[in-house]
Protein backbone atom coordinates (compact mmCIF):
# COMPACT_ATOMS: atom_id res chain seq x y z
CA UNK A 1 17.62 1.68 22.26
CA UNK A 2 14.74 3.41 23.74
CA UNK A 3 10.38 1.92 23.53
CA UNK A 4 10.13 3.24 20.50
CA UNK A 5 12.68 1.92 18.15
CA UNK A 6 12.55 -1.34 20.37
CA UNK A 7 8.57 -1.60 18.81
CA UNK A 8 9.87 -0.57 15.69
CA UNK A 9 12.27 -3.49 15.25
CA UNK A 10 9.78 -5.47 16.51
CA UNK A 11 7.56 -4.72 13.75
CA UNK A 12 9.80 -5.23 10.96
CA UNK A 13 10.92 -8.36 12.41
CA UNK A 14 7.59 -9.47 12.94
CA UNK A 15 4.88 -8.27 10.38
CA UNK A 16 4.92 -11.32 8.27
CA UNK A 17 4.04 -13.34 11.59
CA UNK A 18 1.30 -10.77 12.64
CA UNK A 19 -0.24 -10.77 9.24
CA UNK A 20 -0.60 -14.18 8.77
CA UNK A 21 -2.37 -14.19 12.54
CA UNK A 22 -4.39 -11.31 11.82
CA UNK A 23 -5.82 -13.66 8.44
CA UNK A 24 -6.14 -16.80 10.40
CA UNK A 25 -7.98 -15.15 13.54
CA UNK A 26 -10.34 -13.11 10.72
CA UNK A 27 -10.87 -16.60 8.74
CA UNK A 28 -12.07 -17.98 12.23
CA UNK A 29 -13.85 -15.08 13.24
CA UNK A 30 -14.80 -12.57 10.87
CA UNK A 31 -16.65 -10.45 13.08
CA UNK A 32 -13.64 -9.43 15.34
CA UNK A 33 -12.33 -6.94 12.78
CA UNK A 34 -15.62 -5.52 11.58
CA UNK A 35 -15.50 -2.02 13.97
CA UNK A 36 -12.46 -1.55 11.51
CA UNK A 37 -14.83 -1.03 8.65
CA UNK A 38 -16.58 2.48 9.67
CA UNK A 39 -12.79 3.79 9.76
CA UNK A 40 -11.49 2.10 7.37
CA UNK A 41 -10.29 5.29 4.46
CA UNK A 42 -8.94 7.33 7.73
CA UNK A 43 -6.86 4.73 8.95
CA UNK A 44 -5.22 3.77 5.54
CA UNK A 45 -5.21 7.48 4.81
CA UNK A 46 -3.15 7.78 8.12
CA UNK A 47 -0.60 5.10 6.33
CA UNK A 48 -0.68 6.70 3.64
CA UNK A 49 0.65 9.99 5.50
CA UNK A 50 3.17 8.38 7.55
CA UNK A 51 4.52 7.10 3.98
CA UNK A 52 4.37 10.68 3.14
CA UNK A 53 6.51 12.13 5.94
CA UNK A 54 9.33 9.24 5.15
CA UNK A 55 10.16 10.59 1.46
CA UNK A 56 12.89 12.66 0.34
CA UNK A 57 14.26 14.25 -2.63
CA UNK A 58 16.50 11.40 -3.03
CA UNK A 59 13.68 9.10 -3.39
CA UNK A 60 13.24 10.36 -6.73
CA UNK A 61 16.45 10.62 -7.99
CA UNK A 62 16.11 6.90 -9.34
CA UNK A 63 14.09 7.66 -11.45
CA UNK A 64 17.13 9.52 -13.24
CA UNK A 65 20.03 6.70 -12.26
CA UNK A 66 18.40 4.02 -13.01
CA UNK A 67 15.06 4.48 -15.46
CA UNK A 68 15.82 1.23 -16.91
CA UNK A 69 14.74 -0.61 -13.52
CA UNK A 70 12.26 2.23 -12.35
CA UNK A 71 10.20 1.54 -15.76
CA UNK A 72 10.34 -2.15 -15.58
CA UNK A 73 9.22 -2.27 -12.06
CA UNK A 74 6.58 0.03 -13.01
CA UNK A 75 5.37 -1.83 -15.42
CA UNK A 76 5.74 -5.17 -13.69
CA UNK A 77 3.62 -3.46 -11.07
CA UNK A 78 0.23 -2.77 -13.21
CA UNK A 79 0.61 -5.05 -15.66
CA UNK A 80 1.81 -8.71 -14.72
CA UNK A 81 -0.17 -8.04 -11.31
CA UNK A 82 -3.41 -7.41 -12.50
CA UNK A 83 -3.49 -9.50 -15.34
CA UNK A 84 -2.60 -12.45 -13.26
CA UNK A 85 -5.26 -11.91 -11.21
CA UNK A 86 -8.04 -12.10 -14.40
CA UNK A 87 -5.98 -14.68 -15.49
CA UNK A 88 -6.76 -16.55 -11.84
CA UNK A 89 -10.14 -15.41 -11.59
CA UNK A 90 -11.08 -17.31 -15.08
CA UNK A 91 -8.85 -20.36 -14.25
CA UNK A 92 -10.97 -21.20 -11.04
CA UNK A 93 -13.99 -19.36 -12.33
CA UNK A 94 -14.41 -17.05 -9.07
CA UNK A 95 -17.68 -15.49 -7.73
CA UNK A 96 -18.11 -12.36 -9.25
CA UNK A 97 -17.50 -10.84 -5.66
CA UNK A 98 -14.09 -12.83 -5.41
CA UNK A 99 -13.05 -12.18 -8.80
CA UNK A 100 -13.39 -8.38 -8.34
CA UNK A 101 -11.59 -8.29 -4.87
CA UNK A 102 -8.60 -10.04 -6.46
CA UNK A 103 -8.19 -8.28 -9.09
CA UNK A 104 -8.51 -5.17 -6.93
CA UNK A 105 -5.60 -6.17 -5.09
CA UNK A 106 -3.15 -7.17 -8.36
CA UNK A 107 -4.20 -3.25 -9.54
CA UNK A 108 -2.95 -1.39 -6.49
CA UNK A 109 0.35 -0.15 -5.69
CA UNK A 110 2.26 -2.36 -2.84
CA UNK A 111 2.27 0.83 0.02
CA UNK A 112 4.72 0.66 3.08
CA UNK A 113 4.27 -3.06 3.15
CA UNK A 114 6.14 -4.06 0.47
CA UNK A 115 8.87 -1.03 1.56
CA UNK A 116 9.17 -3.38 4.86
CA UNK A 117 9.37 -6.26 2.99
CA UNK A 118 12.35 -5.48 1.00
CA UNK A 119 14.00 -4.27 4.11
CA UNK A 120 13.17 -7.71 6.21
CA UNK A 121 14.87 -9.24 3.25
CA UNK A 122 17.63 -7.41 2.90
CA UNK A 123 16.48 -6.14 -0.91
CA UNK A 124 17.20 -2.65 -2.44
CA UNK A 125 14.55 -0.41 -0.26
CA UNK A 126 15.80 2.47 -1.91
CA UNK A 127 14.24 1.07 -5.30
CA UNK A 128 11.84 -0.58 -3.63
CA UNK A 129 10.08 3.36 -2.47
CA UNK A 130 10.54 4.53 -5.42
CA UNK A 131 8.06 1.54 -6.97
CA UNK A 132 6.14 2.72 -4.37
CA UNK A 133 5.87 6.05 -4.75
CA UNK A 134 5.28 6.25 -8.88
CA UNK A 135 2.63 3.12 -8.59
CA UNK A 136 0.63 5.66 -5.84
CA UNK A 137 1.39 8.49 -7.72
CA UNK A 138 -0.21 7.16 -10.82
CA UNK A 139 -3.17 4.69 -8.84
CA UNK A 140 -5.31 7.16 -9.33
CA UNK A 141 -5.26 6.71 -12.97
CA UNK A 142 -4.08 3.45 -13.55
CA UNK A 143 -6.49 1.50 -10.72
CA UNK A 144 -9.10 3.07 -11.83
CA UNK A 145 -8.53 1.89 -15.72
CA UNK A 146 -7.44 -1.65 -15.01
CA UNK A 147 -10.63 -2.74 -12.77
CA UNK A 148 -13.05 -1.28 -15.22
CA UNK A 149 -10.81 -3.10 -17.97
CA UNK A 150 -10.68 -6.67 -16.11
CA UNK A 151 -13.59 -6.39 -13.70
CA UNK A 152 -16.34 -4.70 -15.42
CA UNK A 153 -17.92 -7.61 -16.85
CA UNK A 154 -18.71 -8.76 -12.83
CA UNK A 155 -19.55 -5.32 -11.39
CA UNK A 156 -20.47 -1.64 -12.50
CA UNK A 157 -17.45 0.39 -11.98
CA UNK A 158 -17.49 3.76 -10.92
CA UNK A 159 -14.25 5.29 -12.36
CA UNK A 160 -14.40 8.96 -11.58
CA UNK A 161 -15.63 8.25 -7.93
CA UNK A 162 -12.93 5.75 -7.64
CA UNK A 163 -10.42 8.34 -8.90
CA UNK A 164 -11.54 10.67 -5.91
CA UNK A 165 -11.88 8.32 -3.51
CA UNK A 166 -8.10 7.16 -4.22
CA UNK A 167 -6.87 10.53 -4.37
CA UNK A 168 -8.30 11.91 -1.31
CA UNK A 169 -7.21 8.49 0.64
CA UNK A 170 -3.15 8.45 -0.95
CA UNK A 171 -2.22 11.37 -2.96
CA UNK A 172 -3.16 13.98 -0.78
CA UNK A 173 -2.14 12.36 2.46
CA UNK A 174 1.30 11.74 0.85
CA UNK A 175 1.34 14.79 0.31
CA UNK A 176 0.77 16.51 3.09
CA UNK A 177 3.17 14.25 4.72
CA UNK A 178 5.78 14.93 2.45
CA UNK A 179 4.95 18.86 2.74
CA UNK A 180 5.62 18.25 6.69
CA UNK A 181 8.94 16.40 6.14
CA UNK A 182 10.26 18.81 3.66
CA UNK A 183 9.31 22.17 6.62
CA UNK A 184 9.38 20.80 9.98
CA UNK A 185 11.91 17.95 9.32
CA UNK A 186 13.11 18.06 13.23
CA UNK A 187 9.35 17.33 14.18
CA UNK A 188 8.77 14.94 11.34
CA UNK A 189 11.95 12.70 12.35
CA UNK A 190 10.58 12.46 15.85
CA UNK A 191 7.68 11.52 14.45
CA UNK A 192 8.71 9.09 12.23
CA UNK A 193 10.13 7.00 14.45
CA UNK A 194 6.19 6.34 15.95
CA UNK A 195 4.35 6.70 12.64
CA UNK A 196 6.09 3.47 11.53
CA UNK A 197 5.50 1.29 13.90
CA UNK A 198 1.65 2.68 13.97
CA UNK A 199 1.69 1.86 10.32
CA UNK A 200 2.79 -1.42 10.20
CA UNK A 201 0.39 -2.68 13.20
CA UNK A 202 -2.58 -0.43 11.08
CA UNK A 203 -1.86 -2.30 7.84
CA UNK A 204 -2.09 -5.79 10.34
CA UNK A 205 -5.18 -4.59 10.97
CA UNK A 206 -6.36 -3.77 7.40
CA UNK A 207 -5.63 -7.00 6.47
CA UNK A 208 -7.73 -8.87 9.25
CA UNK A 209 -10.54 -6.44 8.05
């Protein structure tokens, strides 16, 4: 096992541990992550492509085995998520600036995290992409919708600005990373093997920000 899949063990093993740090050190000292800010679209758009180069045909076929659990995932995705959040926001009667942030996170799709997640505990990853890659698919849409719907009594919500902004940070990254894996698959897989680890410790950063 060469450096590279030596760091990429160690950041499946680990990313729960460095994500909690990252949060504690940023509740301490909120300034440390701020230089993240500036780049902030480029580096989750550089996730977002490393997701991109990691699907395959297969990823989809799901959708066609097992619609049942594909839909109710889906579903489970942008609706119980979101509406839990409004539900919490009312229940503790949040800042209009806290409200809003939560229920930005229950309206977005999970990304590679929740990919690694399934595969630190053991779950079906194979299922657990293809959530992934519908709820991006349709974010631009559906997030979009749902924070005008549950946070537009706190804040004036731009929806076709978020719609670009979402698809020129995930969909087209994706795509172009999937348009890479599916015509220079040798180079991809070499790169793969990097772009994963990079991810992970990029999304510890993210979450410090």
């Amino acid at each position: 096992m060469d450096f590279v899949d030596k760091m990429g063990v160690f950041v499946k093993k680990y990313m729960s541990l460095m994500v909690l740090i990252a949060s504690i050190i940023a509740y301490f000292n909120p300034n440390i992550f701020l230089g993240v800010v500036p780049n902030m679209n480029t580096i989750l758009g550089f996730i977002m492509f490393g997701m991109g180069m990691t699907l395959k045909k297969e990823d989809f076929t799901l959708i066609v085995k097992r619609p049942k659990d594909v839909v109710l995932g889906t579903l489970a995705q942008y609706i119980i998520m979101p509406l839990s959040a409004f539900i919490i926001a009312k229940l503790f009667n949040l800042s209009g600036e806290l409200a809003v942030g939560l229920i930005l996170l229950g309206s977005c799709p999970g990304g590679v995290t929740s990919n690694v997640m399934s595969f630190i505990a053991k779950g079906d990853v194979a299922l657990s992409v293809t959530f992934t890659t519908i709820a991006t698919i349709l974010a631009p849409i559906i997030t979009p919708a749902f924070i005008l719907l549950f946070a537009g009594q706190w804040v004036q919500i731009n929806v076709v600005g978020m719609f670009i902004s979402i698809t020129k940070v995930v969909i087209l990254p994706i795509l172009l990373g999937y348009i890479c894996h599916r015509f220079f698959s040798k180079l991809t897989q070499k790169c793969v093997r990097i772009l994963t680890s990079i991810s992970g410790l990029a999304m510890v950063v993210l979450v410090g920000e």
